[in-house]
Protein backbone atom coordinates (compact mmCIF):
# COMPACT_ATOMS: atom_id res chain seq x y z
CA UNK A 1 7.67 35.66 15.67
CA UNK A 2 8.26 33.54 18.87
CA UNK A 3 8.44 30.23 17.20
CA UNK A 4 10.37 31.29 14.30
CA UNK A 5 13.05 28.31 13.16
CA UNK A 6 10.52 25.99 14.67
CA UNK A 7 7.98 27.29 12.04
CA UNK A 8 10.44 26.98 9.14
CA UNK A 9 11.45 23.87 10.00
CA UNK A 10 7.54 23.03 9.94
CA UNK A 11 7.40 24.51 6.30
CA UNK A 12 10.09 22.36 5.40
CA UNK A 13 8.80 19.21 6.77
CA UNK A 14 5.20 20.51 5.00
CA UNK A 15 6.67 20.52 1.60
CA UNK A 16 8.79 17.23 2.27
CA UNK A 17 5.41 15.64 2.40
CA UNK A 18 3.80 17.16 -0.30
CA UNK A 19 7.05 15.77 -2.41
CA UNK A 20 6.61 12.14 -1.09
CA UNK A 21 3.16 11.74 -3.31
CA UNK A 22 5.01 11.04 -5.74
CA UNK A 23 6.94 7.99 -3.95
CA UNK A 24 5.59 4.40 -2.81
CA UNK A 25 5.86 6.30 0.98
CA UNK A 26 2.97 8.06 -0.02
CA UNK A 27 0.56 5.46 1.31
CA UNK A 28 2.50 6.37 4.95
CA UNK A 29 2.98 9.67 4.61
CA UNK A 30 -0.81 10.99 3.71
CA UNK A 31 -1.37 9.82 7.01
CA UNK A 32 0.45 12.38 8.80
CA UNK A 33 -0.23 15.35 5.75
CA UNK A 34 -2.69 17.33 7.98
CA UNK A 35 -0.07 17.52 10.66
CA UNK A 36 2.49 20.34 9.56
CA UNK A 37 -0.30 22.89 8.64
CA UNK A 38 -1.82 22.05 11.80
CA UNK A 39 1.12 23.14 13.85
CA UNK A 40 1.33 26.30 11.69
CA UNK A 41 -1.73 27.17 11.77
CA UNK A 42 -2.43 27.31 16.27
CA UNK A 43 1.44 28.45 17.04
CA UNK A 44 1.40 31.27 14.10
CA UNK A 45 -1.38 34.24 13.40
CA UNK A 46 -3.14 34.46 9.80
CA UNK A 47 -0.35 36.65 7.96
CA UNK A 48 2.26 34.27 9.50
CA UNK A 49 1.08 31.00 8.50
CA UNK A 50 0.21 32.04 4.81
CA UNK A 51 3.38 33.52 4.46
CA UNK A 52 4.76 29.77 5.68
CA UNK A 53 2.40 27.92 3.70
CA UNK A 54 2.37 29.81 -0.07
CA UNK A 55 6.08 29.45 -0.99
CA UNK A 56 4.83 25.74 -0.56
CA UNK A 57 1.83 25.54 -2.23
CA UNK A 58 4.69 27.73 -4.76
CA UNK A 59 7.26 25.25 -5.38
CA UNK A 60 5.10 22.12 -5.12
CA UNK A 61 2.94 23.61 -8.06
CA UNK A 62 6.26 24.53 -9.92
CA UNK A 63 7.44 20.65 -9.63
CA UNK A 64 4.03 19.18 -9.86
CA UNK A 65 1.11 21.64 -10.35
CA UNK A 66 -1.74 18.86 -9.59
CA UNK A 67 -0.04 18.23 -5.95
CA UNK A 68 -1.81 21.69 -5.18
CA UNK A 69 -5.30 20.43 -5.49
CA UNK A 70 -4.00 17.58 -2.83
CA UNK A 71 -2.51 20.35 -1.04
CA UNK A 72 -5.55 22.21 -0.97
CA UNK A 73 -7.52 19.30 0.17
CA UNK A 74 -5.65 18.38 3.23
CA UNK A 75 -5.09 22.24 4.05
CA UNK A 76 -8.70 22.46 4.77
CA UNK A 77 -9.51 19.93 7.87
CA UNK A 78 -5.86 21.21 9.10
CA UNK A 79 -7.53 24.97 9.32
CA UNK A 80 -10.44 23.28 11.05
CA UNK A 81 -8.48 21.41 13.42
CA UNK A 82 -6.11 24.35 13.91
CA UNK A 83 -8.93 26.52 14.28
CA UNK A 84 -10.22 24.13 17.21
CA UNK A 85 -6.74 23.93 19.01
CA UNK A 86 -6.94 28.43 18.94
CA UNK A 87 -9.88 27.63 21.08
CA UNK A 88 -8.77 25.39 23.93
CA UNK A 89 -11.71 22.96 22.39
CA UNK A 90 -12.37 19.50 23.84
CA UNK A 91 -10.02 16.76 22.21
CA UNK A 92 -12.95 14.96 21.34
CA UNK A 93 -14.51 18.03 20.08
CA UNK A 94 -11.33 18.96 17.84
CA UNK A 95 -10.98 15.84 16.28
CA UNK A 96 -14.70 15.30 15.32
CA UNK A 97 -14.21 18.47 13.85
CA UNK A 98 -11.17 17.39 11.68
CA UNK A 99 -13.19 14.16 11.03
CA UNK A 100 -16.38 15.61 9.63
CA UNK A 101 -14.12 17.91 7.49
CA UNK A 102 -12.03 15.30 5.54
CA UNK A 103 -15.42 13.24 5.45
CA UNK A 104 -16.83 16.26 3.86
CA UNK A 105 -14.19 16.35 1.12
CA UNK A 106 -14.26 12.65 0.32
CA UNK A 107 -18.16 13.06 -0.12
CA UNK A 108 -17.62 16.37 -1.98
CA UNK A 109 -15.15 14.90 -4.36
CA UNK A 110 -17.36 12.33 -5.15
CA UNK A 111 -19.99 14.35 -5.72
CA UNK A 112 -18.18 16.72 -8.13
CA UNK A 113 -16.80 13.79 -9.74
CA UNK A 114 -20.12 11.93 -10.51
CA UNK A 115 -22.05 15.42 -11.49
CA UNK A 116 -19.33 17.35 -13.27
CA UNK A 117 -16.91 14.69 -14.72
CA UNK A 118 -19.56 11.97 -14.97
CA UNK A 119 -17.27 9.58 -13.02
CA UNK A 120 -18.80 6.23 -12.49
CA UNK A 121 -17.64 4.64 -9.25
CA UNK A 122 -18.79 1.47 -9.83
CA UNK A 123 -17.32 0.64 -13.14
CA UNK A 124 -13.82 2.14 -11.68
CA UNK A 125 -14.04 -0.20 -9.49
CA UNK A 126 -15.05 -3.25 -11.30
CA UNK A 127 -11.94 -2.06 -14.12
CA UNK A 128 -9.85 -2.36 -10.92
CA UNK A 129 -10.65 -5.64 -10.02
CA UNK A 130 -10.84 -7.40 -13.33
CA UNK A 131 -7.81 -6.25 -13.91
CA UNK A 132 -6.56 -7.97 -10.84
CA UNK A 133 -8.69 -11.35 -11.28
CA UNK A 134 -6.97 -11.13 -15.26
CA UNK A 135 -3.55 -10.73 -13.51
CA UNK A 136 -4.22 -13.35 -11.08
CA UNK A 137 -5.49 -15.70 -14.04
CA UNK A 138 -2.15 -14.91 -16.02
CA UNK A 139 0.18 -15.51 -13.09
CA UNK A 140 -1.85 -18.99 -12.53
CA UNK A 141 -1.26 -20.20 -16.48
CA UNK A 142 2.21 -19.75 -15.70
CA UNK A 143 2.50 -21.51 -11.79
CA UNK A 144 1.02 -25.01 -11.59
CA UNK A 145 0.12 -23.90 -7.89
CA UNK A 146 -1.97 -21.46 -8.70
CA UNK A 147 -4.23 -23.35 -11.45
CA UNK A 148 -7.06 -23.87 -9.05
CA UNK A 149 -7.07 -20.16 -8.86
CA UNK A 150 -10.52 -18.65 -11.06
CA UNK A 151 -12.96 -15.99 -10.59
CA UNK A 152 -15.85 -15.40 -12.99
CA UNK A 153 -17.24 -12.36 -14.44
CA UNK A 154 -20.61 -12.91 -12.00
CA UNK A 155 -17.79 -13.07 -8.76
CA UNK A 156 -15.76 -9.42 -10.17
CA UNK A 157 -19.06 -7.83 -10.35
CA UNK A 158 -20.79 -9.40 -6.98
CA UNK A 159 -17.17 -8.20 -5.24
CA UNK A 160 -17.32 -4.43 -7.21
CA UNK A 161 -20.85 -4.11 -5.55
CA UNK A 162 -19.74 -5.15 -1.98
CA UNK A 163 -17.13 -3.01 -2.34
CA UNK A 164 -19.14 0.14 -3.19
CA UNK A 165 -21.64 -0.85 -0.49
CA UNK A 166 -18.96 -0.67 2.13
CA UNK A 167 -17.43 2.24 0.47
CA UNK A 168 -19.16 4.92 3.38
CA UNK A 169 -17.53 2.83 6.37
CA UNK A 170 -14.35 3.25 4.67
CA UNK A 171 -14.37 6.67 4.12
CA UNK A 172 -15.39 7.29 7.61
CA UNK A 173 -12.88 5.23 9.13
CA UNK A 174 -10.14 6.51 7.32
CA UNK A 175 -11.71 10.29 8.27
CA UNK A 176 -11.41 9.06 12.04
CA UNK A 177 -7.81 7.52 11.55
CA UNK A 178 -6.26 10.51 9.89
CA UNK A 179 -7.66 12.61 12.59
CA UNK A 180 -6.60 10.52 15.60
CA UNK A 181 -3.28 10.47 14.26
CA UNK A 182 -3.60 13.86 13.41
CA UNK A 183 -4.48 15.06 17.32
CA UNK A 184 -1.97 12.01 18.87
CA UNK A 185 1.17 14.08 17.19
CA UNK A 186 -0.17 17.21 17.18
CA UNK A 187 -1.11 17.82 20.89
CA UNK A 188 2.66 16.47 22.62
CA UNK A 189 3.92 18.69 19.79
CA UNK A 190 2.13 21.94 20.57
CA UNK A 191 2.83 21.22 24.72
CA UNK A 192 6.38 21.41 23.88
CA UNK A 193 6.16 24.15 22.21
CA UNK A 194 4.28 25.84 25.69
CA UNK A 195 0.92 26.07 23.68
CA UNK A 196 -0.93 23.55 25.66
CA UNK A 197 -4.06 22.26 24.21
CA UNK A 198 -6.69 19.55 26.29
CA UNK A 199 -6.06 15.81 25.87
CA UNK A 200 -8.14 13.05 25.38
CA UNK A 201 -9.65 11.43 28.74
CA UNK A 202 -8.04 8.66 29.63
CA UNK A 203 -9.74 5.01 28.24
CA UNK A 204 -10.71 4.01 31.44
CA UNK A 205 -13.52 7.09 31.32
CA UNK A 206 -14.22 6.33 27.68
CA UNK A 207 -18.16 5.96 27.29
CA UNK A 208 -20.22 5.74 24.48
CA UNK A 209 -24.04 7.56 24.71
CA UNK A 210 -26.81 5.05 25.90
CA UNK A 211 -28.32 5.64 22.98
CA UNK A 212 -25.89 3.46 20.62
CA UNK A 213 -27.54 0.82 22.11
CA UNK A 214 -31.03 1.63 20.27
CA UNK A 215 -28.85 2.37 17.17
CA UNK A 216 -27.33 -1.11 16.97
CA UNK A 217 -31.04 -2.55 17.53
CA UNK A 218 -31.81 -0.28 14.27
CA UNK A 219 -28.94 -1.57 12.48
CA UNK A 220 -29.93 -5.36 13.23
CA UNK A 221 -33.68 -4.69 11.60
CA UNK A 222 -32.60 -3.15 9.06
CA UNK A 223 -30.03 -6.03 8.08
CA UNK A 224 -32.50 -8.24 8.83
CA UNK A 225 -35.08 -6.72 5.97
CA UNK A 226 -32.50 -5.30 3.26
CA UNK A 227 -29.35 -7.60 4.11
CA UNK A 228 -30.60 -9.91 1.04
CA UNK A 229 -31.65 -7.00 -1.22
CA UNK A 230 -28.87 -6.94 -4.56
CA UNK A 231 -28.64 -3.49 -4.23
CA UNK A 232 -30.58 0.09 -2.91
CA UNK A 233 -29.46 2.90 -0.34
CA UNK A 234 -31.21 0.69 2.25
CA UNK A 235 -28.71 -2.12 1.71
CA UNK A 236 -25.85 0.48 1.82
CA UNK A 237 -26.76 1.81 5.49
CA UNK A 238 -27.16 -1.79 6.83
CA UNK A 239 -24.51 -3.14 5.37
CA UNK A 240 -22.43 -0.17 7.12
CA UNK A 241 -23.95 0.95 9.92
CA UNK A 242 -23.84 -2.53 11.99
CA UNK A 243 -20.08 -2.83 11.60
CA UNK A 244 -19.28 0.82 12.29
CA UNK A 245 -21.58 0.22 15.40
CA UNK A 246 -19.38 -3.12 16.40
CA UNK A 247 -15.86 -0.59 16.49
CA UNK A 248 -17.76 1.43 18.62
CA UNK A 249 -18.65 -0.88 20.76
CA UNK A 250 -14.96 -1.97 20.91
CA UNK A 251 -14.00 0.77 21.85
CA UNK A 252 -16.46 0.74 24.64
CA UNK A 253 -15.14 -2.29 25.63
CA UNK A 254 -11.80 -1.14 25.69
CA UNK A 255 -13.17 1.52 28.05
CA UNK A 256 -14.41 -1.13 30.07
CA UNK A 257 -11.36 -3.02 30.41
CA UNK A 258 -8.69 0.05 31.37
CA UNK A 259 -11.47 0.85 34.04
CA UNK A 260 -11.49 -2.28 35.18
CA UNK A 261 -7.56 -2.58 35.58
CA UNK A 262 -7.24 1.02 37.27
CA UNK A 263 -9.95 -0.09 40.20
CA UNK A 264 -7.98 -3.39 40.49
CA UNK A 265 -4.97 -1.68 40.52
CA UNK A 266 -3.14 -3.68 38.12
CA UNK A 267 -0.39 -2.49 35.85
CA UNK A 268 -1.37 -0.80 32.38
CA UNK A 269 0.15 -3.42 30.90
CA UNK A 270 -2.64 -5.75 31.67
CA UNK A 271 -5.28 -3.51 30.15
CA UNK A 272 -3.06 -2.94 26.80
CA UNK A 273 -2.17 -7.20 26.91
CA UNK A 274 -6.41 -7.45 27.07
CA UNK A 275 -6.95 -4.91 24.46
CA UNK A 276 -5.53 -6.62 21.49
CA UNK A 277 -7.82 -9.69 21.25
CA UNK A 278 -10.59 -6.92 21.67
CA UNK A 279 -8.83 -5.69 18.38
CA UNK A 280 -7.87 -8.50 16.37
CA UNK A 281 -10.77 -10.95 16.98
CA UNK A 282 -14.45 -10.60 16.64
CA UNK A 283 -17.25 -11.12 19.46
CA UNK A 284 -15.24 -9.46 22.43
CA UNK A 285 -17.61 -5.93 21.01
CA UNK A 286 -20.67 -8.10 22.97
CA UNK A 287 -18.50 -7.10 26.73
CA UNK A 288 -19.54 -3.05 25.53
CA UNK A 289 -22.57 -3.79 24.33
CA UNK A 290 -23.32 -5.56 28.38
CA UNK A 291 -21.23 -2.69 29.84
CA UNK A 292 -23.59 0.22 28.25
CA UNK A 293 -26.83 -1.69 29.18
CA UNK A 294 -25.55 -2.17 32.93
CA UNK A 295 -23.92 -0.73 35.20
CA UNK A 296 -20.88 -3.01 35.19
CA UNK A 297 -18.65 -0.22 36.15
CA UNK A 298 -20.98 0.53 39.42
CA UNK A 299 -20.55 -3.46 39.96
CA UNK A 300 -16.67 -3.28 39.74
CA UNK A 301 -16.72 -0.69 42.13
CA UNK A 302 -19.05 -2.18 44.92
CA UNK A 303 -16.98 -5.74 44.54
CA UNK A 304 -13.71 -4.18 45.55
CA UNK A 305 -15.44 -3.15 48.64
């Protein structure tokens, strides 16, 4: 086995993670959960990595036997991504893949949940947040400052239905997230290990398809007709798709502006320093929206001669 102390050491670090669900880290840590198995899974061959991976799934079901079923659950989009890296796929291509898998679990487990176990996701979450609002109310009987402080029982259950209705985007972000993260350690990980696997292209080549243009059009009509509706699938999709749409677009923009600074020639630095207001504030997703309608780029170009 070529990489075998690196593998072990991989198991190790594996079952360290599993462990640290049942520690505040473990809002950190389930970011990086996919990443061990991952590693296992390209470098090793099938009879290697489940001999890695089962003593484990083993002791973490001896100390905590419902950590398996988490186990299990980010095992799956790590064989997927794994599976991708065995094939010298695209970055992009690899993780989509890892994205649509955890995405399929999330929806998955809230399908079995509603259909099996009759679990009702709105009243979890409006048991959540009354319980915060009574919390809030208690800690404001008790601090003068915080008397002004009061949220009715129409405001928890207007806020439980925004939350469900924005409940997709989240689950797809966080799907994206874990796999960026996922591929970002992943990839210098496997190079060192002389199992070289394609990279992203760099931002300044980042496009998005034409087409997301037509899709953003869609999302304004449809806001425009269901945005006022109380509830219905219809208000679900516009009250997702249009802000999904506007990260894209940032993203795009982003695109825009590392092009931009490699044709000047400036220093990377520049195109990070103009990158985070394109994160942090709202309206700079308009410069993508301008830079996929016209050829800005092609403009750039023809101005520095």
């Amino acid at each position: 086995m070529k990489f075998r102390w690196t593998s072990v050491a991989w198991s190790i670090a594996y079952l360290l993670l599993l462990l640290s669900l049942s520690t505040p880290l473990l809002l950190i840590t389930t970011l990086f959960m996919i990443i061990p198995a991952v590693v296992l899974f390209t470098t090793l061959n099938t009879r290697q990595f489940i001999l890695h991976v089962l003593p484990v799934l083993l002791i973490v079901g001896l100390i905590t036997p419902v950590y398996i079923l988490i186990a299990v659950f980010f095992l799956i989009p790590s064989l997927v991504m794994g599976r991708w890296y065995r094939k010298r796929a695209s970055a992009m291509s690899t993780i989509t893949a890892g994205l649509v898998a955890v995405l399929g679990e999330f929806l998955l487990i809230l399908l079995v949940s509603s259909t099996v176990f009759h679990f009702d996701l709105y009243t979890y979450v409006h048991d959540v947040l009354q319980t915060y609002t009574d919390w809030l109310s208690t800690l404001g009987a008790n601090n003068p400052l915080l008397t002004d402080i009061t949220i009715s029982a129409d405001q928890v259950r207007e806020m439980s239905w925004l939350t469900i209705q924005v409940i997709p985007m989240t689950l797809i972000l966080s799907a994206f997230i874990m796999a960026v993260i996922t591929h970002s350690i992943v990839r210098p990980i496997l190079n060192s290990m002389e199992y070289a696997v394609p990279r992203l292209k760099p931002a300044r080549e980042w496009r998005l398809a034409r087409a997301f243009i037509w899709y953003y059009l869609l999302g304004v009509v449809l806001s425009l007709l269901f945005g006022g509706a109380s509830s219905g699938f219809m208000l679900m999709i516009s009250a997702n798709l249009l802000p999904l749409l506007q990260i894209a677009f940032k993203i795009q923009t982003i695109g825009f502006l590392f092009f931009l600074v490699h044709e000047r020639k400036w220093t990377k630095v520049v195109a990070l320093l103009l990158a985070i207001p394109v994160i942090v504030l709202p309206g700079f997703w308009v410069i993508g929206v301008v830079d996929l309608a016209f050829p800005l780029r092609e403009l750039v170009k023809k101005s520095k001669r």
